[in-house]
Protein backbone atom coordinates (compact mmCIF):
# COMPACT_ATOMS: atom_id res chain seq x y z
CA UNK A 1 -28.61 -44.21 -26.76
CA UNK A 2 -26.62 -41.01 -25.60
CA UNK A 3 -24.94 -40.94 -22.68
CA UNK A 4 -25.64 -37.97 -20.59
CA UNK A 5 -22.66 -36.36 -18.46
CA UNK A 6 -22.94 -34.69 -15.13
CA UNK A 7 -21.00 -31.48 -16.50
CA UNK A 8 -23.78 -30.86 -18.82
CA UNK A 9 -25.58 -29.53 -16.04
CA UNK A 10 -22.83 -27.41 -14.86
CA UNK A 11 -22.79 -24.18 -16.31
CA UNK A 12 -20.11 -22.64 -18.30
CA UNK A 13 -18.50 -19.31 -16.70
CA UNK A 14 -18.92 -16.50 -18.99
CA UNK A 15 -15.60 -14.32 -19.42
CA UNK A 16 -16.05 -10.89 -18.06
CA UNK A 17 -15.39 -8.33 -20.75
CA UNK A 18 -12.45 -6.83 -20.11
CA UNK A 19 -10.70 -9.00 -17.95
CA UNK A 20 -7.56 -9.83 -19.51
CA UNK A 21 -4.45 -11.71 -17.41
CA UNK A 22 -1.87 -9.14 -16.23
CA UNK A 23 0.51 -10.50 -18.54
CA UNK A 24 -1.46 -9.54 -21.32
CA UNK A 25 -0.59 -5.69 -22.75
CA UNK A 26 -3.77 -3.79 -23.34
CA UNK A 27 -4.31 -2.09 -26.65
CA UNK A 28 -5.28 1.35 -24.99
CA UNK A 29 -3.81 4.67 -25.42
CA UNK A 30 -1.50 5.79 -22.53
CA UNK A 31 -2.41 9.67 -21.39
CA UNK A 32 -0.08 9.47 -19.09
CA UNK A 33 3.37 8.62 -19.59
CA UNK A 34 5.40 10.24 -16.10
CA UNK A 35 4.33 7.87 -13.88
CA UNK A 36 4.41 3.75 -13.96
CA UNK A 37 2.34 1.62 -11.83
CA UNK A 38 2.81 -1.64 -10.90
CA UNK A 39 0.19 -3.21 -8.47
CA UNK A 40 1.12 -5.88 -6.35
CA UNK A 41 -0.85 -9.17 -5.98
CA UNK A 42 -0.16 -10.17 -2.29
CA UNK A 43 -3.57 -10.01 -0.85
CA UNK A 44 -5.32 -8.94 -3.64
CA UNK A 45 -5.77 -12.05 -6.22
CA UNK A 46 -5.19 -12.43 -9.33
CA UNK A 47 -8.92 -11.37 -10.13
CA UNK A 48 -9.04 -8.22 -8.89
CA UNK A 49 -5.77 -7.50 -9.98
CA UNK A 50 -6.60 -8.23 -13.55
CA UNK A 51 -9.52 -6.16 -13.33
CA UNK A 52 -7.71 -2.96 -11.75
CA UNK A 53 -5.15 -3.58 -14.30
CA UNK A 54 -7.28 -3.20 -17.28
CA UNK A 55 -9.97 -0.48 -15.45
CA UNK A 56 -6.41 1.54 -15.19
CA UNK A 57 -4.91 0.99 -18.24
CA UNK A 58 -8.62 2.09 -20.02
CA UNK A 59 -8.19 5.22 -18.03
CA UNK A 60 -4.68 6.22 -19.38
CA UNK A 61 -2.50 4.96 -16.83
CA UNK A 62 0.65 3.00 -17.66
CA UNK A 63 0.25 -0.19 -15.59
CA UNK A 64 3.67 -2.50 -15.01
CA UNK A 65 3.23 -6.33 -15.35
CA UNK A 66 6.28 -6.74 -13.67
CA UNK A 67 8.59 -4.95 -11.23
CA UNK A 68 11.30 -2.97 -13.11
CA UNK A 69 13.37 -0.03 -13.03
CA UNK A 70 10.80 1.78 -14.86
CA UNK A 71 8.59 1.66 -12.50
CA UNK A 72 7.72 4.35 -10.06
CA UNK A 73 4.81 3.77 -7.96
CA UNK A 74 3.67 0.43 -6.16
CA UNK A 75 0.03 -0.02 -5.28
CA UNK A 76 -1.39 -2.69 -2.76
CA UNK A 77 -4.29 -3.86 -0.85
CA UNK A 78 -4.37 -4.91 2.64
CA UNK A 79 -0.79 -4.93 3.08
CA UNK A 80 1.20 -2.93 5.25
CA UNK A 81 4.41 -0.81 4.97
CA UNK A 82 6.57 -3.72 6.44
CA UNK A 83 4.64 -6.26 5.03
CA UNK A 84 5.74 -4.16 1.67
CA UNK A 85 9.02 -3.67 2.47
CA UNK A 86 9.77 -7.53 3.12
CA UNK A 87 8.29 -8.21 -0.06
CA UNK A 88 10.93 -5.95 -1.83
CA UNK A 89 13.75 -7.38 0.00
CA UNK A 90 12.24 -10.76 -0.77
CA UNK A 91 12.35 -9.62 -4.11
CA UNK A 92 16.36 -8.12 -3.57
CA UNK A 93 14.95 -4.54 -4.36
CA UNK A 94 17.70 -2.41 -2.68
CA UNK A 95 17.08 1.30 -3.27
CA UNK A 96 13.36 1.06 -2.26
CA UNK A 97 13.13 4.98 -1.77
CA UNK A 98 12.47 5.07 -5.32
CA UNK A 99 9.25 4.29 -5.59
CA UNK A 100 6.02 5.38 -3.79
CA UNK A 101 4.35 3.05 -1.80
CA UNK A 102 0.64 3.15 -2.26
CA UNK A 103 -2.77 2.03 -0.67
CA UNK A 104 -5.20 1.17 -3.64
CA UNK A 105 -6.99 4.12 -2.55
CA UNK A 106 -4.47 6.23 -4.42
CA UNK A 107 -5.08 4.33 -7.58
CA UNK A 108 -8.83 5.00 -7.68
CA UNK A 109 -9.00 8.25 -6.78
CA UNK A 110 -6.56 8.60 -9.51
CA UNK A 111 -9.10 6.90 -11.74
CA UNK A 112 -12.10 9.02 -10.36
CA UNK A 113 -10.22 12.39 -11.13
CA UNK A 114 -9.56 10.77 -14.46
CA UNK A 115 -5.61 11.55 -14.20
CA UNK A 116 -2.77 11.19 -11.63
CA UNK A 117 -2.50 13.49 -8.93
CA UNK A 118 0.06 15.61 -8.92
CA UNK A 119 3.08 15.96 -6.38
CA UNK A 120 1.72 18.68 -4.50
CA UNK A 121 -1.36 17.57 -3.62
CA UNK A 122 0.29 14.14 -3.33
CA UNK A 123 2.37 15.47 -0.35
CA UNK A 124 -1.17 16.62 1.05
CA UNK A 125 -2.87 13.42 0.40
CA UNK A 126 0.06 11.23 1.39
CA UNK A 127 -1.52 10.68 5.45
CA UNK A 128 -5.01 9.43 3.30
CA UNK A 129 -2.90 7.23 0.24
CA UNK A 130 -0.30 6.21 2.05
CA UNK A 131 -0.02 2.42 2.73
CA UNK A 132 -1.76 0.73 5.98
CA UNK A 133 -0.14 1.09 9.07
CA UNK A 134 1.51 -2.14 10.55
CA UNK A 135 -0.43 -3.97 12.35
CA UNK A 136 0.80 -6.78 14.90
CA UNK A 137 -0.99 -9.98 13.82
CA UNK A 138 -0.20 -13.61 13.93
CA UNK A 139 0.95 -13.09 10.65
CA UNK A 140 3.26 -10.25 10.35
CA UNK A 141 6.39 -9.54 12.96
CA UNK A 142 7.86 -5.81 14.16
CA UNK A 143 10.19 -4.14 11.78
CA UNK A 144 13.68 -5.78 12.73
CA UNK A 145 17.15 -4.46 11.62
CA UNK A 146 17.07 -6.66 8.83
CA UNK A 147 15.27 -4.07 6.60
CA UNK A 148 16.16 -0.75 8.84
CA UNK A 149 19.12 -1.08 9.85
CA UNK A 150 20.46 0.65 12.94
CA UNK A 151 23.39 2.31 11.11
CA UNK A 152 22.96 5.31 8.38
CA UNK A 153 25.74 3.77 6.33
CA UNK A 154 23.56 0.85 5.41
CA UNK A 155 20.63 2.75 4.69
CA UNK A 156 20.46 4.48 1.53
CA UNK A 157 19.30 8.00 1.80
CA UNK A 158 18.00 10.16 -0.89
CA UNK A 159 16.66 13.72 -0.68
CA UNK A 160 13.37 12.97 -0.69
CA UNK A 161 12.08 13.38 2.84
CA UNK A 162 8.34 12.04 3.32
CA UNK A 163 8.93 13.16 7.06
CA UNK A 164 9.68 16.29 7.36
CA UNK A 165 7.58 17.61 9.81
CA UNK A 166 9.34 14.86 12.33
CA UNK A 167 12.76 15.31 10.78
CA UNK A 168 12.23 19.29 11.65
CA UNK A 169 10.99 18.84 15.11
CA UNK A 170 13.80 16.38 15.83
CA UNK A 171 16.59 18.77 14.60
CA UNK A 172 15.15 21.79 16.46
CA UNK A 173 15.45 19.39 19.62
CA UNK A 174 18.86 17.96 18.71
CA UNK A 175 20.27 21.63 18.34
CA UNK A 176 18.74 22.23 21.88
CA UNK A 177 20.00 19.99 23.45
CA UNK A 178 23.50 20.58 21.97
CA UNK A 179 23.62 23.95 22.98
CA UNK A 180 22.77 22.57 26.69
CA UNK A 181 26.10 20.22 26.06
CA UNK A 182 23.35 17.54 26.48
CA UNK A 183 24.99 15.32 24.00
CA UNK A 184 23.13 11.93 24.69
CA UNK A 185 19.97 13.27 23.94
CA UNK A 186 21.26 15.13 21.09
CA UNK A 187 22.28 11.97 19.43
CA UNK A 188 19.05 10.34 20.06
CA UNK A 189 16.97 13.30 18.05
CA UNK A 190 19.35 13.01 15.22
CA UNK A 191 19.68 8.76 15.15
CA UNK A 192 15.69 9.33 14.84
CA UNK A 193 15.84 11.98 12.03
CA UNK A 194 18.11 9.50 10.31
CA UNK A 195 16.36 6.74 10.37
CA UNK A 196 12.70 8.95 9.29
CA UNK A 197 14.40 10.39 6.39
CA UNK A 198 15.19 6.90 4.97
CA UNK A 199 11.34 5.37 5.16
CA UNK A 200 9.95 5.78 1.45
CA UNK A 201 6.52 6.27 3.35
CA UNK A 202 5.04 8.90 5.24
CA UNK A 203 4.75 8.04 9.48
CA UNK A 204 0.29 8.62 9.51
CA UNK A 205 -0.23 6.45 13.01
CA UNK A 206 2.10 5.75 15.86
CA UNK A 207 2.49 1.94 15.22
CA UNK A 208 4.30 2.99 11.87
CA UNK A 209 7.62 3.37 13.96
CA UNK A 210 7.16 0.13 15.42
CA UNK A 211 10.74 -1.82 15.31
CA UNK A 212 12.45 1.01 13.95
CA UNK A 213 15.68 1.50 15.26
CA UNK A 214 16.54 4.66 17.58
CA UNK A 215 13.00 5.08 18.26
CA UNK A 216 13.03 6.03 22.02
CA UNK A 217 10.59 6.92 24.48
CA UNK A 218 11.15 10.73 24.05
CA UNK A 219 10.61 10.65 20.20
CA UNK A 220 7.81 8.57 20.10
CA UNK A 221 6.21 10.83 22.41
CA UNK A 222 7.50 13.76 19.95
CA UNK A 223 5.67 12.09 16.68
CA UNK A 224 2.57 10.92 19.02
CA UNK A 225 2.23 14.82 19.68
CA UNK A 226 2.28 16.24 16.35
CA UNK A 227 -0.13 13.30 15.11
CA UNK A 228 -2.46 14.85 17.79
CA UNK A 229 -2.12 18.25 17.59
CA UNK A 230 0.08 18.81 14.20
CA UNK A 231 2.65 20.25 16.50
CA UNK A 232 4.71 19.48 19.54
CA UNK A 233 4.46 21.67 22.98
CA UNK A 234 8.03 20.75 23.53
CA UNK A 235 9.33 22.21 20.26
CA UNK A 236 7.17 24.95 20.46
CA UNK A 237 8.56 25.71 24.10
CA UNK A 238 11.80 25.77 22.59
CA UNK A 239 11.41 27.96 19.82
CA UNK A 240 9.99 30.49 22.20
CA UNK A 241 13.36 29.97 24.05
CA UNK A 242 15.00 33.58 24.43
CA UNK A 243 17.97 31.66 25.42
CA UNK A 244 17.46 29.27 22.44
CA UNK A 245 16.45 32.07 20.10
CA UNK A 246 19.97 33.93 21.23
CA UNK A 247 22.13 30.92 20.92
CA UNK A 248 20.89 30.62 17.23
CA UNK A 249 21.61 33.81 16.37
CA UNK A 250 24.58 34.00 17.87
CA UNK A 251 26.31 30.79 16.17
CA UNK A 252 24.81 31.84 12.81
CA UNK A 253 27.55 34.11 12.60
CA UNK A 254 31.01 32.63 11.03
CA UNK A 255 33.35 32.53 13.99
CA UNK A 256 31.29 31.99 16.97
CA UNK A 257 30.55 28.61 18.74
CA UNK A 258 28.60 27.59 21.74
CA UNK A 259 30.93 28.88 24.16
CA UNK A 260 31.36 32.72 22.78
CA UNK A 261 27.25 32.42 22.45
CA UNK A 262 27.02 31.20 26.12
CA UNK A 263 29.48 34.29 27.23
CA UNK A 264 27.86 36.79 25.41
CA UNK A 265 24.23 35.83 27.41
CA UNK A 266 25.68 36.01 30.27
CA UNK A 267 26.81 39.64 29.84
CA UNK A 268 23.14 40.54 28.86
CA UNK A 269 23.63 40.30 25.30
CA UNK A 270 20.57 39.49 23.02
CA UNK A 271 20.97 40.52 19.53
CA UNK A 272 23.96 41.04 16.65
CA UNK A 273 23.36 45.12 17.26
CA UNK A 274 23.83 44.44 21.13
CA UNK A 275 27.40 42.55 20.05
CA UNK A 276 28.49 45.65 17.81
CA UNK A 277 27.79 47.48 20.45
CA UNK A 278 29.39 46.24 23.14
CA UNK A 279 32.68 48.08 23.33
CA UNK A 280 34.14 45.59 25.91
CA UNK A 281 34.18 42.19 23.76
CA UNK A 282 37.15 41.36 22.25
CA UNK A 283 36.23 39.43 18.61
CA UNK A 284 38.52 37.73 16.65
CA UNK A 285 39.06 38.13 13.31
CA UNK A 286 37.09 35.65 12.32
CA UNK A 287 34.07 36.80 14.12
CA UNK A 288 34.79 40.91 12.84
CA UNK A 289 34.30 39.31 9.38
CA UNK A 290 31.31 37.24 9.99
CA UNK A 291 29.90 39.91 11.41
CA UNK A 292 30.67 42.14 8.25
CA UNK A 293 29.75 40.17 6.16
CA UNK A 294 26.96 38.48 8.19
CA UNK A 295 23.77 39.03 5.47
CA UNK A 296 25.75 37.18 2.85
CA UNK A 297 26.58 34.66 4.53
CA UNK A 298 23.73 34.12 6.41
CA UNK A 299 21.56 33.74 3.34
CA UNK A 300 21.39 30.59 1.15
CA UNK A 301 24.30 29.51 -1.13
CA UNK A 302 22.77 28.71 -5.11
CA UNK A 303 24.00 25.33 -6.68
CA UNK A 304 24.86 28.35 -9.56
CA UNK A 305 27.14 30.15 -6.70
CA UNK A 306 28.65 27.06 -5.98
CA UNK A 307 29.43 25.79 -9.51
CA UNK A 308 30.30 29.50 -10.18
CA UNK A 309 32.96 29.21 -6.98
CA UNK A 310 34.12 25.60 -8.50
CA UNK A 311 35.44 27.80 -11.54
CA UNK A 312 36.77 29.73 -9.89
CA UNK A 313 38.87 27.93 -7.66
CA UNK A 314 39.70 25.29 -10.16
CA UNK A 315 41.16 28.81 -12.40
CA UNK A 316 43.33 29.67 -9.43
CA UNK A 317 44.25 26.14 -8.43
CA UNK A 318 45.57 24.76 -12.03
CA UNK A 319 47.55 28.32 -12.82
CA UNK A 320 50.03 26.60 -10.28
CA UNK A 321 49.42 22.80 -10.44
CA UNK A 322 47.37 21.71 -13.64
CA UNK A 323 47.46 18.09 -12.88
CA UNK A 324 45.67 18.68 -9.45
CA UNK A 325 42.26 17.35 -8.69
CA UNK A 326 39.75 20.13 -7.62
CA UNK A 327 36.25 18.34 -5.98
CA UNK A 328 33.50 19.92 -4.74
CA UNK A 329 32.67 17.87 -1.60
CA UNK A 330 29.45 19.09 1.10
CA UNK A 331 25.94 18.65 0.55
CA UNK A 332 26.26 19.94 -3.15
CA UNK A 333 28.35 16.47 -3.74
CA UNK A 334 25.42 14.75 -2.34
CA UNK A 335 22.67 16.25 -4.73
CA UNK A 336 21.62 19.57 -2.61
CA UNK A 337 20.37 22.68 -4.73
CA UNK A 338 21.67 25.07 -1.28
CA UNK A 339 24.15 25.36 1.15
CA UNK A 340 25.81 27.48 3.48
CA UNK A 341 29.38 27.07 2.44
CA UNK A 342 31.06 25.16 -0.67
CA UNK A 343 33.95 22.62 0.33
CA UNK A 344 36.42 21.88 -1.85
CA UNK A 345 38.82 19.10 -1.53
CA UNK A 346 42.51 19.01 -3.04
CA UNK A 347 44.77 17.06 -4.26
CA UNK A 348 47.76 16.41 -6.73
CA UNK A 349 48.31 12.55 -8.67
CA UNK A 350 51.22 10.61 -7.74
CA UNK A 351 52.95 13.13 -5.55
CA UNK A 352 54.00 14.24 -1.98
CA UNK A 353 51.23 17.23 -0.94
CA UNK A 354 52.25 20.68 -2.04
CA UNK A 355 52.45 22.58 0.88
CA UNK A 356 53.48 25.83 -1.15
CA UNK A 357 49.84 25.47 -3.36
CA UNK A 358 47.18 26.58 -0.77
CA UNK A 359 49.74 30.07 -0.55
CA UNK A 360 50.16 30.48 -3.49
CA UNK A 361 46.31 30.20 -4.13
CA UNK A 362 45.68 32.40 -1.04
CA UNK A 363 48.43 35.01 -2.24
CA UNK A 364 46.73 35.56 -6.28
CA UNK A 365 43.25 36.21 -5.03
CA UNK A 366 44.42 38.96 -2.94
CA UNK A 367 46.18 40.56 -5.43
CA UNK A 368 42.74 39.95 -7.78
CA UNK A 369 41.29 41.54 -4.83
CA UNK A 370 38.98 38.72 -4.12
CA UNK A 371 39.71 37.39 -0.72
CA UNK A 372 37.58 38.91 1.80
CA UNK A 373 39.09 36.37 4.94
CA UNK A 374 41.21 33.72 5.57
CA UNK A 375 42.49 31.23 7.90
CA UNK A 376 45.47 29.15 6.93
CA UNK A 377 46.00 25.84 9.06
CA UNK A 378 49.05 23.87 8.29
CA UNK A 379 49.03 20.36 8.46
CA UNK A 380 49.53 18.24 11.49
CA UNK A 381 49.40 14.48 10.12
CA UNK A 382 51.18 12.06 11.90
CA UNK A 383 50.72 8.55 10.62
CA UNK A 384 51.63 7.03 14.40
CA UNK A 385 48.53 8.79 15.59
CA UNK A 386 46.38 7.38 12.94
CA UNK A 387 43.36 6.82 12.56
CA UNK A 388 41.83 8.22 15.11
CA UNK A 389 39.65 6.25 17.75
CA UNK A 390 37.21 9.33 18.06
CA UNK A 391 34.18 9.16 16.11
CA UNK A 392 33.56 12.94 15.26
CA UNK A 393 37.53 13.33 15.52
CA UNK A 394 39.11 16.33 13.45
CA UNK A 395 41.49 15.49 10.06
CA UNK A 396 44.78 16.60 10.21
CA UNK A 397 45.35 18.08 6.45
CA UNK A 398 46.47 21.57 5.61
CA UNK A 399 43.00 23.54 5.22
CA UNK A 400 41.63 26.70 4.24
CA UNK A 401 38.73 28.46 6.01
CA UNK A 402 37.88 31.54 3.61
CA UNK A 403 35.36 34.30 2.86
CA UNK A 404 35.61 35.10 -1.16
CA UNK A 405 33.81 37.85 -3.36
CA UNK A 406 31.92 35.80 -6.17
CA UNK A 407 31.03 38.89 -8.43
CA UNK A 408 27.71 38.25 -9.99
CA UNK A 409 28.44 38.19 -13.44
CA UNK A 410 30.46 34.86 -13.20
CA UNK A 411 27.01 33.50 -11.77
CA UNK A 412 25.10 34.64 -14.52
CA UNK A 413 27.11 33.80 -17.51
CA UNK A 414 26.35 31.59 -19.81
CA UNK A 415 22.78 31.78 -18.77
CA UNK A 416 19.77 33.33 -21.03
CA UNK A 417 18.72 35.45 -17.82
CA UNK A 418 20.65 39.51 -17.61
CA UNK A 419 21.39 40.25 -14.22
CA UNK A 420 18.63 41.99 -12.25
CA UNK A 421 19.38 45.54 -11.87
CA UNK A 422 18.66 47.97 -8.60
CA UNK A 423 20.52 50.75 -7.26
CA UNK A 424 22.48 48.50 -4.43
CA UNK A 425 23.36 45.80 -7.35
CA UNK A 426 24.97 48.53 -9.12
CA UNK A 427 26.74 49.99 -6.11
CA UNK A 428 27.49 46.20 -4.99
CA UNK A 429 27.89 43.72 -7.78
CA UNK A 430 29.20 40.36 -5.49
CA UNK A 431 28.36 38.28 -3.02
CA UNK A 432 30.53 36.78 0.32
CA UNK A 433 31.09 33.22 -0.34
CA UNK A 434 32.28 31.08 2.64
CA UNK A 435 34.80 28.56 1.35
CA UNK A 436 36.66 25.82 2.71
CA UNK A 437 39.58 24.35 1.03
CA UNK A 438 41.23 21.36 2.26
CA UNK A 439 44.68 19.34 0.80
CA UNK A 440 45.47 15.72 1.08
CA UNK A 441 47.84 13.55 -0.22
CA UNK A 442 47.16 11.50 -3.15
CA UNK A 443 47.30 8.39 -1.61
CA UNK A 444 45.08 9.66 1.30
CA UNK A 445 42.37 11.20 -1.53
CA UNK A 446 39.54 8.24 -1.14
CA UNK A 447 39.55 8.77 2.33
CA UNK A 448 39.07 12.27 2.67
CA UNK A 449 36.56 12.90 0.30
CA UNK A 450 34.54 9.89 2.22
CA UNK A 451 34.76 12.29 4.94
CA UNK A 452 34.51 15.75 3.44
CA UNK A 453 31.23 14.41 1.56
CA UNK A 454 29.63 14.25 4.78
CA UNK A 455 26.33 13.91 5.81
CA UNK A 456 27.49 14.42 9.58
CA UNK A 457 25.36 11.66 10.32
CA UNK A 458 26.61 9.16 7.87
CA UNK A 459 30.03 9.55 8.84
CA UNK A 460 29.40 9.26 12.46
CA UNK A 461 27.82 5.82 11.45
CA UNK A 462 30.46 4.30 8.91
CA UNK A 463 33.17 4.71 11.75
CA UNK A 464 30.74 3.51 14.36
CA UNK A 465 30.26 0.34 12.23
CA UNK A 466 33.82 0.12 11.62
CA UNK A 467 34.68 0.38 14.84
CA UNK A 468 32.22 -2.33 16.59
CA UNK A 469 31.09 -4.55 13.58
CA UNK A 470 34.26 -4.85 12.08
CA UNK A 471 37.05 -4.37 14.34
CA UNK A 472 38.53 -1.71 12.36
CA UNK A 473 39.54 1.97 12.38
CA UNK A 474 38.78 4.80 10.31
CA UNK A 475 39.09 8.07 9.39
CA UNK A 476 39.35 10.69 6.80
CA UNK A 477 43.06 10.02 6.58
CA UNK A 478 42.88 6.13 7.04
CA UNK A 479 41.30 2.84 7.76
CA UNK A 480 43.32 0.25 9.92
CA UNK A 481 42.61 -3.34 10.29
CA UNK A 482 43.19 -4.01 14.16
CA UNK A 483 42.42 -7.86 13.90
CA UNK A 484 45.54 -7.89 11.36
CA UNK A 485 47.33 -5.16 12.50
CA UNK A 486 47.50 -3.64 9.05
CA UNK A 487 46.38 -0.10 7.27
CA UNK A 488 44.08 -1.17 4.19
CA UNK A 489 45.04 1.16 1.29
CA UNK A 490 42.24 2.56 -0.92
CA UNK A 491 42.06 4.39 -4.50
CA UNK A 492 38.51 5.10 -4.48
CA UNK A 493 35.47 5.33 -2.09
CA UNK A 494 34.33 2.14 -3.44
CA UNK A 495 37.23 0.21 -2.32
CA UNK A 496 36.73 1.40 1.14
CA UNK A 497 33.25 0.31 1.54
CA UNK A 498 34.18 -3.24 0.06
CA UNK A 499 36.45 -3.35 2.92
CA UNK A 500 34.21 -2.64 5.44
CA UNK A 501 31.71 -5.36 3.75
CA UNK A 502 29.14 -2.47 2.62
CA UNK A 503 27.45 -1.94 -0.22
CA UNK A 504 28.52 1.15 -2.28
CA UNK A 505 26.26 4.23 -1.75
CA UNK A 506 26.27 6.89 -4.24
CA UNK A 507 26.80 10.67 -2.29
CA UNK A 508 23.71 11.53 -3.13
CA UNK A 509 22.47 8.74 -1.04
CA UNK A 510 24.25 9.51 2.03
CA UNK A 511 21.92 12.00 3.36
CA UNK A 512 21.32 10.95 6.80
């Protein structure tokens, strides 16, 4: 007699077509090889992972089983940016503005358009696709320090700015308030604009900024405005400014700070052709060649100018020392495609600073004719002064502020493209260049191109956590232990931030 068993009567469960484990590579073609996706599993299951996985691979899309370097997109369901972000630093992900992070809803309206969307429309989209806002729960906790942390130096910074609408209205207010000499609120616009340029996600509600550091009162109100109304009254009252509005004119030209702007309202002044005017004011030469020269240098500098005014300078530089290291230092150090000015910093292997090399530079380009300005500032280092317990405190090496004629046709050569021609090309072929050359000792070199790389922000920070985390001292000249009582030499920007107990950022991600 057969024995009958109970799980005869229990069906079998039929395998969906399809449905292959994540860990399983499909066999379809990939149409689309830019992007890679992985999607994450918190919250979603292994199910409907496995599902998406293969719906998305059968539409073209390159779909990640794990989480690699390749990868540049991260998709989840019902999780939220923090939620996210602990996950990554769970995982010991630590330059997390690589990726996108993605609600689902990204991934199938990818699917339903039958291809990716592009960045454009991305950037448009990004308020709709971007992932859930945080959402206090029993379950989740406020964004702490831990993952955003308070200082600049320990965030790492790219160029790509999902914020900028904030980051813009906070800068506008910052620059405000500077010009009023209010400098507390000043700092608070720019700790803010720090801190949104770091998040690899867009800010689409007001509980996104929940936890973040430097998030005040005054710039939550700022971000709650332009959710609102997609702009704030505040920033819009300033614009309209005519005080503002002269103030920025006024300090875009070389040679003129807050306090020259400030006199020059008071006497009624409004515009540059009410300064030229003015037969009473007494300009310096700095400010006469600003002012001459004002269009150039008022206009955008090319990452072409600049690597066209790094030739130059090197040329000029290494006729009279060849051993001497020429940098470019700025924004164009930290991966910017414009500036205002290119900073170069100087320096000379195993020997005591040249004082005679900045002259001698200085004295061939105007006999080549190509030094439009110049202001020479010998150096004033004293090592029993150093460093310096101010955070925004001025170096002490010999420097060069200068205004050179970059003709065009070093821009354009070696490129495929012929200068354009017009009748005021041909009647002026160059362009003002402000440049800024600055000489340290060798032994000094890590430190000053720490400093000279900037952002303004990021520097303000690194000393600030010097100072109070560490007990220490620095500056572009130095950095002093003051729990030993000892200066802690340094051959190389890395060494400095192992000092300080930081992990190394790369220039281009110190833009704070």
């Amino acid at each position: 007699m057969n024995m009958i068993r109970t799980t005869d009567f229990i069906p079998k469960k039929k395998k969906k077509k399809g449905m292959q484990p994540p860990g399983i590579q499909s066999n379809y073609e990939t149409q689309f090889n830019d992007i890679v996706i992985f999607i994450m599993e918190r919250k979603m299951g292994v199910t409907r992972r496995t599902f998406l996985t293969d719906l998305a691979r059968r539409k073209g899309f390159r779909i990640a089983n794990e989480l690699s370097d390749s990868v540049t997109h991260i998709v989840a369901e019902n999780n939220s940016c923090i939620e996210i972000l602990k996950w990554l630093q769970i995982h010991k992900v630590e330059d997390i503005s690589r990726y996108r992070l993605l609600d689902v809803a990204w991934l199938t309206a990818c699917m339903e358009a039958g291809r990716p969307i592009d960045s454009a429309k991305y950037q448009l989209l990004v308020s709709r696709h971007s992932v859930a806002p945080f959402m206090h729960t029993k379950d989740t906790s406020p964004l702490s320090t831990d993952i955003v942390s308070q200082y600049a130096c320990q965030r790492r910074t790219t160029l790509n700015n999902y914020n900028k609408k904030y980051t813009d209205a906070f800068e506008i207010l910052a620059e405000n308030y500077e010009m009023r000499e209010n400098a507390g609120a000043c700092l608070a616009f720019r700790r803010a604009a720090s801190v949104l340029k770091f998040l690899p996600f867009a800010i689409v509600r007001s509980n996104d900024i929940e936890g973040l550091p430097w998030m005040g009162e005054q710039v939550k109100g700022i971000i709650e405005d332009i959710l609102e109304e997609g702009q704030s009254p505040k920033v819009e009252a300033v614009l309209n400014n005519e005080k503002y509005r002269s103030f920025k004119l006024f300090t875009s030209v070389f040679g003129v700070a807050l306090k020259t702007s400030e006199k020059w309202f008071m006497m009624g002044l409004r515009n540059l052709e009410d300064v030229k005017l003015n037969q009473n004011l007494q300009l310096t030469r700095m400010q006469k060649a600003g002012l001459q020269h004002y269009e150039d240098l008022i206009s955008y500098v090319s990452k072409a100018e600049a690597d066209s005014t790094s030739l130059m300078v090197k040329d000029t530089v290494w006729k009279f020392s060849p051993s001497a290291l020429v940098t470019l230092t700025g924004g164009f150090r930290r991966g910017k495609k414009m500036g205002h000015d290119v900073d170069f910093l100087i320096t000379v292997p195993g020997s005591r600073p040249n004082e005679e090399l900045l002259h001698l530079v200085i004295d061939c380009w105007k006999k080549q004719g190509l030094l439009l300005y110049y202001d020479l500032i010998e150096s004033t280092f004293e090592k029993s002064k150093l460093p310096s317990q101010r955070v925004d405190a001025l170096d002490h090496f010999q420097k060069c502020f200068a205004i050179l004629k970059l003709h065009k046709e070093r821009v354009n050569q070696g490129t495929s493209l012929p200068p354009v021609a017009s009748t005021v090309e041909e009647i002026k072929d160059w362009k003002a260049i402000r440049v800024d050359l600055v000489v340290s000792p060798f032994e000094q070199h890590a430190f000053a191109l720490l400093g000279w790389t900037g952002s303004r922000q990021f520097e303000r920070d690194l000393r600030r956590y010097a100072t109070h985390e560490k007990k220490m001292m620095l500056d572009n000249h130095a950095l002093y232990d003051k729990t030993k009582k000892i200066f802690l030499s340094a051959s190389s920007e890395e060494e400095i931030f192992a000092h300080l107990g930081l992990d190394y950022l790369e220039p281009w991600e110190r833009n704070a």
